[in-house]
C-alpha atoms as a PDB file:
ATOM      1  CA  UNK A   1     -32.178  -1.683 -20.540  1.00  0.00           C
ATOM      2  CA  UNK A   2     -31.026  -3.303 -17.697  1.00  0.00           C
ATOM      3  CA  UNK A   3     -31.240  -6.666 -19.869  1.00  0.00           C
ATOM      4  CA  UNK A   4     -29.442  -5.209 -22.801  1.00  0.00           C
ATOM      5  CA  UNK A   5     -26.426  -4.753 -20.811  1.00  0.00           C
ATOM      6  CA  UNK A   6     -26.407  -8.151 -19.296  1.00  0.00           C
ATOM      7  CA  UNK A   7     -27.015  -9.657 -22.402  1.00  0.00           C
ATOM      8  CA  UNK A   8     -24.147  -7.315 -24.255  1.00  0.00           C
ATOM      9  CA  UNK A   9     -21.938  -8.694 -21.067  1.00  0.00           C
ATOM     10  CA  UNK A  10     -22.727 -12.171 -21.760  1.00  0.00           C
ATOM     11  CA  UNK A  11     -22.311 -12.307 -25.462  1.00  0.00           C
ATOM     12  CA  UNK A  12     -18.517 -11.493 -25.125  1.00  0.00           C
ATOM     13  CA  UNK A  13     -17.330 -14.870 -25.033  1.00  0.00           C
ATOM     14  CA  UNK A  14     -13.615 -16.579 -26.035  1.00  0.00           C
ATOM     15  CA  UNK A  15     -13.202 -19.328 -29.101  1.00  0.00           C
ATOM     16  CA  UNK A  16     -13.695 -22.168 -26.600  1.00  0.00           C
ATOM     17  CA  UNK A  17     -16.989 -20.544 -25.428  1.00  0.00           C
ATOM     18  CA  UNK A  18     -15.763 -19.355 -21.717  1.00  0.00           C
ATOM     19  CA  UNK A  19     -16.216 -15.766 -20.536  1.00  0.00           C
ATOM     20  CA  UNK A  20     -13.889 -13.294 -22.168  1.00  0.00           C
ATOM     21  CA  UNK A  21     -12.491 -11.272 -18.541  1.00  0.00           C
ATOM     22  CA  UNK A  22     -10.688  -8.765 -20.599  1.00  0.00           C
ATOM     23  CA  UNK A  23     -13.171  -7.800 -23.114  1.00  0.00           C
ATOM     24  CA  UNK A  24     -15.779  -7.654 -20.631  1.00  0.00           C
ATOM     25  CA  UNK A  25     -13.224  -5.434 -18.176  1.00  0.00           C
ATOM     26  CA  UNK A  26     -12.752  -2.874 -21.188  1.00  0.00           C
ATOM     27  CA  UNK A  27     -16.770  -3.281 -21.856  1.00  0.00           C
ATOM     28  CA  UNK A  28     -17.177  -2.401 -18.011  1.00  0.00           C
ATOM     29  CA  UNK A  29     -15.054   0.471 -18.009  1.00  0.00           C
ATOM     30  CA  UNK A  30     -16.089   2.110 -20.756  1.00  0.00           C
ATOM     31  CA  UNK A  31     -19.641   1.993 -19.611  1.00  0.00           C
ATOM     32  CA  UNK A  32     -18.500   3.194 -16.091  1.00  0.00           C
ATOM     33  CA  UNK A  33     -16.964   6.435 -18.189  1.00  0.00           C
ATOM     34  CA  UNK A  34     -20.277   6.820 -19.550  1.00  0.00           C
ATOM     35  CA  UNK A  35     -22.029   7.575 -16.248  1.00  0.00           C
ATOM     36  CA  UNK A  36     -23.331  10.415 -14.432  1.00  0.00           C
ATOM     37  CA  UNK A  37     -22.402  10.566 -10.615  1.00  0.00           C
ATOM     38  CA  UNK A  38     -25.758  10.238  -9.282  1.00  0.00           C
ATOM     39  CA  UNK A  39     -25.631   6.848 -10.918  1.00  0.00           C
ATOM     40  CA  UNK A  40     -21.895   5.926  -9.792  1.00  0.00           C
ATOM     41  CA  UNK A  41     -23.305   6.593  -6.445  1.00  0.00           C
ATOM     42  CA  UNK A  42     -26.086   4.170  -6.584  1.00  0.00           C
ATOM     43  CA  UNK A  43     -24.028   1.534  -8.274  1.00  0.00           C
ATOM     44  CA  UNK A  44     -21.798   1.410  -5.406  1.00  0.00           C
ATOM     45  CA  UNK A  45     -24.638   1.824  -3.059  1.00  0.00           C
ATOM     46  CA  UNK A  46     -25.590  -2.158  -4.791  1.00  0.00           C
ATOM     47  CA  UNK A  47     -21.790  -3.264  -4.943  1.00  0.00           C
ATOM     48  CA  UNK A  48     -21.389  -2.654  -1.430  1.00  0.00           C
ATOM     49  CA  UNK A  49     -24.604  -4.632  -0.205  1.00  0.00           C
ATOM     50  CA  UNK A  50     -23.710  -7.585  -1.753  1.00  0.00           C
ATOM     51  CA  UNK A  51     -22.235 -10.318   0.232  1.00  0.00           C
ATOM     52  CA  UNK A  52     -19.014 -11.579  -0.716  1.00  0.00           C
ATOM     53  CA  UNK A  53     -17.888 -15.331  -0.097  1.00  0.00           C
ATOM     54  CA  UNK A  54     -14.532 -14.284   1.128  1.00  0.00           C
ATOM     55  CA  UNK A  55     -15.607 -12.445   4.247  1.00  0.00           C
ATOM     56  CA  UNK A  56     -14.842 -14.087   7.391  1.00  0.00           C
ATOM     57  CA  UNK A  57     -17.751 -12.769   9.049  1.00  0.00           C
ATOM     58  CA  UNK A  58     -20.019 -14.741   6.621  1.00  0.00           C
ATOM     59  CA  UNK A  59     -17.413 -18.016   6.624  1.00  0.00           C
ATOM     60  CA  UNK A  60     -16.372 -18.337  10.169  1.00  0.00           C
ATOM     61  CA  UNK A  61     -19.099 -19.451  12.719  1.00  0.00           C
ATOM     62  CA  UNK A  62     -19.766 -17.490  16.233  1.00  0.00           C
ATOM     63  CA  UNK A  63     -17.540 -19.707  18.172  1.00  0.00           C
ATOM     64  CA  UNK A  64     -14.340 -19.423  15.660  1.00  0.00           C
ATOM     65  CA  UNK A  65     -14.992 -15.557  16.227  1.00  0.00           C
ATOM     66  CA  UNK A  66     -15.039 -15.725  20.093  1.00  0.00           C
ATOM     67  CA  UNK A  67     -11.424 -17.386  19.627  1.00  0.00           C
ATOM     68  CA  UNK A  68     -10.155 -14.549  17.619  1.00  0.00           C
ATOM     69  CA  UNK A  69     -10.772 -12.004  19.980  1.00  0.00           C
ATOM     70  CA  UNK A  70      -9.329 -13.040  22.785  1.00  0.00           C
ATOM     71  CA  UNK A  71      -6.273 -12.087  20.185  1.00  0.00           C
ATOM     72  CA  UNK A  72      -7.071  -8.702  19.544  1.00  0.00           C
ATOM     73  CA  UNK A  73      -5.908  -5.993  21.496  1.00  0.00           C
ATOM     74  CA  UNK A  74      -8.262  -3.096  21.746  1.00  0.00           C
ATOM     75  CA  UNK A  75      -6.756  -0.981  19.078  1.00  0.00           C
ATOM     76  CA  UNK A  76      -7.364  -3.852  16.612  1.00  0.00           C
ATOM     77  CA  UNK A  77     -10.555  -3.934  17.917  1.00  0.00           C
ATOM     78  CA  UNK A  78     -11.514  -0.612  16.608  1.00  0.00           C
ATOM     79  CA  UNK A  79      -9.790  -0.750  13.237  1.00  0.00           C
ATOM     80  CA  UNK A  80     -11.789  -4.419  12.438  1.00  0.00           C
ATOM     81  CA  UNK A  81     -14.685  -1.825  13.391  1.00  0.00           C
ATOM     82  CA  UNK A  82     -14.216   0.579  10.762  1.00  0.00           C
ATOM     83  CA  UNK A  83     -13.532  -1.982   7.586  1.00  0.00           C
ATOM     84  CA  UNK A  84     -17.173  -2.077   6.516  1.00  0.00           C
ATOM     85  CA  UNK A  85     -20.930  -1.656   8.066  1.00  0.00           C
ATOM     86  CA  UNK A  86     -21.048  -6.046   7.783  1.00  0.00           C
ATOM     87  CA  UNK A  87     -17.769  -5.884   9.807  1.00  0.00           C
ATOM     88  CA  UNK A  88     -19.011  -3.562  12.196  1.00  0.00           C
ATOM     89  CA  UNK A  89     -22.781  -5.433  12.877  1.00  0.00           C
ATOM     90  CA  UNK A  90     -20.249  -9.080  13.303  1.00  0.00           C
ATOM     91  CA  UNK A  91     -17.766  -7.444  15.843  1.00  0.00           C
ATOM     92  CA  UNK A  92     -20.919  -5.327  17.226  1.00  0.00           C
ATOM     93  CA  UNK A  93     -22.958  -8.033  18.478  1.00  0.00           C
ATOM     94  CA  UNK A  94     -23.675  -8.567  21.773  1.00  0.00           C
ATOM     95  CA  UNK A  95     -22.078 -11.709  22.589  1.00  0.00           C
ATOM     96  CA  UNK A  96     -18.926 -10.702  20.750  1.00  0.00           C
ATOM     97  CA  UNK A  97     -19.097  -7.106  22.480  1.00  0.00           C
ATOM     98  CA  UNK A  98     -19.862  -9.196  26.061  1.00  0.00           C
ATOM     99  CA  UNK A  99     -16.653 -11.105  25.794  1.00  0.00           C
ATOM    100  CA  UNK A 100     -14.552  -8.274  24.706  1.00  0.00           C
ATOM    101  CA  UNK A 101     -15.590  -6.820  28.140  1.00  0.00           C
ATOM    102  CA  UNK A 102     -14.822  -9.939  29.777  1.00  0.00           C
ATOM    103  CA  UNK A 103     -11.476  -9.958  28.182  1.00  0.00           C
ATOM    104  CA  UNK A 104     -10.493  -6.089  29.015  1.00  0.00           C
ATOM    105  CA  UNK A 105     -12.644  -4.567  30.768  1.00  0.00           C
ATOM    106  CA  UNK A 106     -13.041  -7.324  33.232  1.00  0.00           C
ATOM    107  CA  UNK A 107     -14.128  -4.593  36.349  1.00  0.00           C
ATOM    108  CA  UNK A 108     -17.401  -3.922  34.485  1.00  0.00           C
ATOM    109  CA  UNK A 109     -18.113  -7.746  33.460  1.00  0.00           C
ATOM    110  CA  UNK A 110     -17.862  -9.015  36.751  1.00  0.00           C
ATOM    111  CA  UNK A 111     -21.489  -7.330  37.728  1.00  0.00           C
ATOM    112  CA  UNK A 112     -22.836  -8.260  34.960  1.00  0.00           C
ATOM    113  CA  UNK A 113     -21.617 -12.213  35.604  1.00  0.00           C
ATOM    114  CA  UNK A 114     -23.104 -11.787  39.001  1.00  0.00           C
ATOM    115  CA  UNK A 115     -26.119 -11.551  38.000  1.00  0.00           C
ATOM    116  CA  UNK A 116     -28.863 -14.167  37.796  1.00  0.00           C
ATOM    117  CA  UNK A 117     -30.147 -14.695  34.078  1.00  0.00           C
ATOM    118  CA  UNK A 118     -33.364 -12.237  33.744  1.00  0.00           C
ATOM    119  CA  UNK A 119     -34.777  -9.023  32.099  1.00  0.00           C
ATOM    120  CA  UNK A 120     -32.021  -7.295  34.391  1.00  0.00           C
ATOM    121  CA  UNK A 121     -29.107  -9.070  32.885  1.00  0.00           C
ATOM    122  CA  UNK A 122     -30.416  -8.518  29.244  1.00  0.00           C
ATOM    123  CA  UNK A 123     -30.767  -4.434  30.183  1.00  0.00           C
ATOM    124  CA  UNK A 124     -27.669  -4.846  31.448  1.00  0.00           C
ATOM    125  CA  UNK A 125     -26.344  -6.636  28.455  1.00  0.00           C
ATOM    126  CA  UNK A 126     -27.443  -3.780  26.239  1.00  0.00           C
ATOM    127  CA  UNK A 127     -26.037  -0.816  28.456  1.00  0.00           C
ATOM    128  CA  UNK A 128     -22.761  -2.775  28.394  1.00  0.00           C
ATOM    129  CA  UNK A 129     -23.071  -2.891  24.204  1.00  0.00           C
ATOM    130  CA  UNK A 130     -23.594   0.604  24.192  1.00  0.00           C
ATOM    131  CA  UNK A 131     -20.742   1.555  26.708  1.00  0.00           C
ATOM    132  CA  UNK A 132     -17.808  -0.238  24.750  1.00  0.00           C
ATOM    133  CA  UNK A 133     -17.213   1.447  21.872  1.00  0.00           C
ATOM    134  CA  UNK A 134     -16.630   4.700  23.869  1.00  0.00           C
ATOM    135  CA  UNK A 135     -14.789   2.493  26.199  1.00  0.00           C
ATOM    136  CA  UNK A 136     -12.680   0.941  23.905  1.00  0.00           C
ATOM    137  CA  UNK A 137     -11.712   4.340  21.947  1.00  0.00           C
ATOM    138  CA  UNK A 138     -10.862   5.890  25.763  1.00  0.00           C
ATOM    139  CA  UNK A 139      -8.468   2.561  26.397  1.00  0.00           C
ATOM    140  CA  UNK A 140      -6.591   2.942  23.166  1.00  0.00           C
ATOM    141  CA  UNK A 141      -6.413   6.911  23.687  1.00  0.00           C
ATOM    142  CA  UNK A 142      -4.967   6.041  27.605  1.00  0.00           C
ATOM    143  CA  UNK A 143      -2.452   3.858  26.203  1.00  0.00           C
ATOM    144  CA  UNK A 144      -0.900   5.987  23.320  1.00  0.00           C
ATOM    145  CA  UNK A 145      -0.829   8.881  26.309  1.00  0.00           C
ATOM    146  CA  UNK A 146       0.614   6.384  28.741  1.00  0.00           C
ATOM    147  CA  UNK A 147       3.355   5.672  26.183  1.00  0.00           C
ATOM    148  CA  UNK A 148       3.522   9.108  25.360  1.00  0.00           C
ATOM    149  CA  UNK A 149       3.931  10.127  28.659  1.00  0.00           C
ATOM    150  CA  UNK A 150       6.569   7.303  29.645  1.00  0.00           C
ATOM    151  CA  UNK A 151       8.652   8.188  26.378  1.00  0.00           C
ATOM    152  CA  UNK A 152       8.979  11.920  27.688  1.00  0.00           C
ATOM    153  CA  UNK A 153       9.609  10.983  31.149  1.00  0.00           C
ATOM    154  CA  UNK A 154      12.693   9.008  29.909  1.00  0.00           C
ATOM    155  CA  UNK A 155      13.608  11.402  27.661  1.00  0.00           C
ATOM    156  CA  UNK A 156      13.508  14.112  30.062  1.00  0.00           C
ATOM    157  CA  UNK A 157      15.047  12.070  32.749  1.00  0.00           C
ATOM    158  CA  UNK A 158      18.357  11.434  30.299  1.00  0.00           C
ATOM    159  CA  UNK A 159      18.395  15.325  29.562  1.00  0.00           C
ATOM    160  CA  UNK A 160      18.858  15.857  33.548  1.00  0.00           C
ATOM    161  CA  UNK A 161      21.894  13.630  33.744  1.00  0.00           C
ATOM    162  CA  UNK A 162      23.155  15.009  31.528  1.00  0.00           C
ATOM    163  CA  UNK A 163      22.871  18.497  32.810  1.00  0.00           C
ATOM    164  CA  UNK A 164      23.846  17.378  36.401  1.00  0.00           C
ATOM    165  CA  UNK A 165      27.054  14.844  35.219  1.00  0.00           C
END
């Protein structure tokens, strides 16, 4: 079946013999009308396993990627997090999650620098993996409080001149 549908796909074709994108769009979509969601489910469950060219995890080497996040701020940290379970594994790694905590969490690096390369350091490496994504979430929560807090301070601080002029 599987073959038929390829084949059906591969037969639509323009006069100059290239694929026909629009005929095969309208060919796609009515098929997608056609199914039940059990298989919609699976089909994405394929779509989104596949690789695609474009993503800079796959293009851009481990060095290129060390350089980019000593441009993120935590916050973007989390959101590059959350754009897809490939994203998440790249900016999950230890020696990406090891220089985020060099970068801003420097307090709990330090230790860990100290330390002479051996099976401590790699325990140590992992605790630190495990520790900065509830780290990072706490240091983007104390920062929109911080500016929270600092908003109504000035706020409140205006209202009392006023009430005192």
């Amino acid at each position: 079946m599987a073959n038929i549908l390829a084949e059906a796909l591969e037969s639509l074709k323009t006069p100059c013999g290239g694929s026909d994108i629009g005929a095969r769009r309208k060919a796609l979509d009515s098929l997608l009308a056609t199914l039940t969601t059990q298989e919609i489910f699976r089909l994405r469950l394929k779509l989104n396993a596949l690789p695609t060219e474009r993503d800079p995890c796959l293009i851009f080497d481990l060095g290129l990627l060390l350089k980019i996040v000593e441009y993120l701020r935590p916050i973007d940290l989390i959101s590059i997090t959350q754009v897809s379970r490939a994203w998440k594994r790249c900016w999950s790694s230890p020696t990406i999650s090891i220089r985020i905590i060099e970068l801003h969490f420097y307090e709990r690096f330090f230790p860990y620098q100290a330390l002479p390369d051996s099976g401590l350091k790699d325990e140590m490496k992992l605790s630190l993996c495990r520790w900065l994504p509830g780290a990072l979430r706490a240091s983007t929560a104390n920062l929109k409080g911080r500016y929270h807090t600092g908003l109504t301070c000035g706020v409140l601080a205006v209202v009392l001149k006023c009430n005192l002029a």
